[in-house]
Protein backbone atom coordinates (compact mmCIF):
# COMPACT_ATOMS: atom_id res chain seq x y z
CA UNK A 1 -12.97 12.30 -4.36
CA UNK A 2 -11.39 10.69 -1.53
CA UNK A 3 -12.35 11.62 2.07
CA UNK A 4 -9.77 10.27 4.75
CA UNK A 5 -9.78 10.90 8.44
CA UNK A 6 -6.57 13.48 9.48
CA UNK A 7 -5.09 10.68 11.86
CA UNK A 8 -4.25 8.46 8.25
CA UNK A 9 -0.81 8.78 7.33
CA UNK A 10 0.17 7.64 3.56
CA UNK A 11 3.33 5.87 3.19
CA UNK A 12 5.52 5.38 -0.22
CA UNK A 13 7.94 2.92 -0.49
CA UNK A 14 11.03 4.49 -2.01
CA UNK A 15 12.00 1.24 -4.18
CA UNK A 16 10.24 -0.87 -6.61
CA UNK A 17 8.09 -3.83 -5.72
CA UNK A 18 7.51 -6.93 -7.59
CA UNK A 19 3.48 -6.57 -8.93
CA UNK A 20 3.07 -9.88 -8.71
CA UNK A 21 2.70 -9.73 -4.97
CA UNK A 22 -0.59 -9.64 -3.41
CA UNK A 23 -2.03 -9.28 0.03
CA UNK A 24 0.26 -11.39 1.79
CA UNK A 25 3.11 -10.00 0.06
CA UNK A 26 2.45 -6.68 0.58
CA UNK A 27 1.53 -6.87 4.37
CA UNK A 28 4.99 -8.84 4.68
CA UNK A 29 6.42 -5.85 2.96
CA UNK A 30 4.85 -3.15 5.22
CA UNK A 31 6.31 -5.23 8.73
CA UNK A 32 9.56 -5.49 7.04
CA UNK A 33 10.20 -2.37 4.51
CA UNK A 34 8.30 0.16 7.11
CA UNK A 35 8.99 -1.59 9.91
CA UNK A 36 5.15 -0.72 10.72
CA UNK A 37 1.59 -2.61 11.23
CA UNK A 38 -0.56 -3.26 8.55
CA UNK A 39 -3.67 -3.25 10.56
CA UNK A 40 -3.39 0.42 11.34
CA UNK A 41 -5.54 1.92 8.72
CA UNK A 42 -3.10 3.69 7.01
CA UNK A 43 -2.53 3.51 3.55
CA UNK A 44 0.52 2.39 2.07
CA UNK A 45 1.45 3.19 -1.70
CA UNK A 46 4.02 0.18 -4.14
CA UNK A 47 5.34 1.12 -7.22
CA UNK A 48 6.77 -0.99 -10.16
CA UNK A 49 10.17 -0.65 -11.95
CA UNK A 50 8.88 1.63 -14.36
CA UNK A 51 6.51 3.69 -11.89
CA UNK A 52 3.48 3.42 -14.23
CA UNK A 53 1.51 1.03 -12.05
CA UNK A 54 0.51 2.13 -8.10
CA UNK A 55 -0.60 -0.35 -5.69
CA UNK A 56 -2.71 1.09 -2.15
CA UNK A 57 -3.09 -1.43 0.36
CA UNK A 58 -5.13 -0.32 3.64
CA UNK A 59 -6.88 -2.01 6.35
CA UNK A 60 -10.38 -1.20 7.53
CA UNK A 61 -11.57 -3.11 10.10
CA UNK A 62 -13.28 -5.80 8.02
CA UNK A 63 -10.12 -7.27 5.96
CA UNK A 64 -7.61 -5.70 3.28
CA UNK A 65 -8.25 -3.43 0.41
CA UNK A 66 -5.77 -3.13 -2.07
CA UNK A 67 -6.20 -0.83 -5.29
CA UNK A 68 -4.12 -0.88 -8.25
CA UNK A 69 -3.59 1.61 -10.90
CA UNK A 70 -2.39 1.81 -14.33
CA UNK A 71 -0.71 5.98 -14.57
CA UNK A 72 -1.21 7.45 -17.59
């Protein structure tokens, strides 16, 4: 079970992104796609092509997280 805090919003991004990005990537991605900071603590959800595979990437004071997950 995941407990977050009411004032964390969860962004999708509505188009596929390349899985081969990682942190960098991906926080390039958030300035750019969502026109938002990274360092927020939000959490912000990547899809591939084929929407099997999810990718979270938050920020928590200390450095990045990011999650991936193979859907089933």
């Amino acid at each position: 079970m995941l407990s977050l805090s009411p004032r964390v919003r969860i962004f999708a991004a509505c188009e596929a992104v390349d899985f081969r990005k990682g942190f960098d990537g991906l926080v390039q991605l958030v300035r750019d796609g969502f026109r938002d900071d990274p360092f927020t603590g939000d959490l912000f959800c990547f899809f591939n092509r084929r929407r099997d595979r999810v990718k979270i990437l938050a920020w928590d004071r200390n450095g990045f997280w990011l999650c991936c997950k193979r859907l089933e």
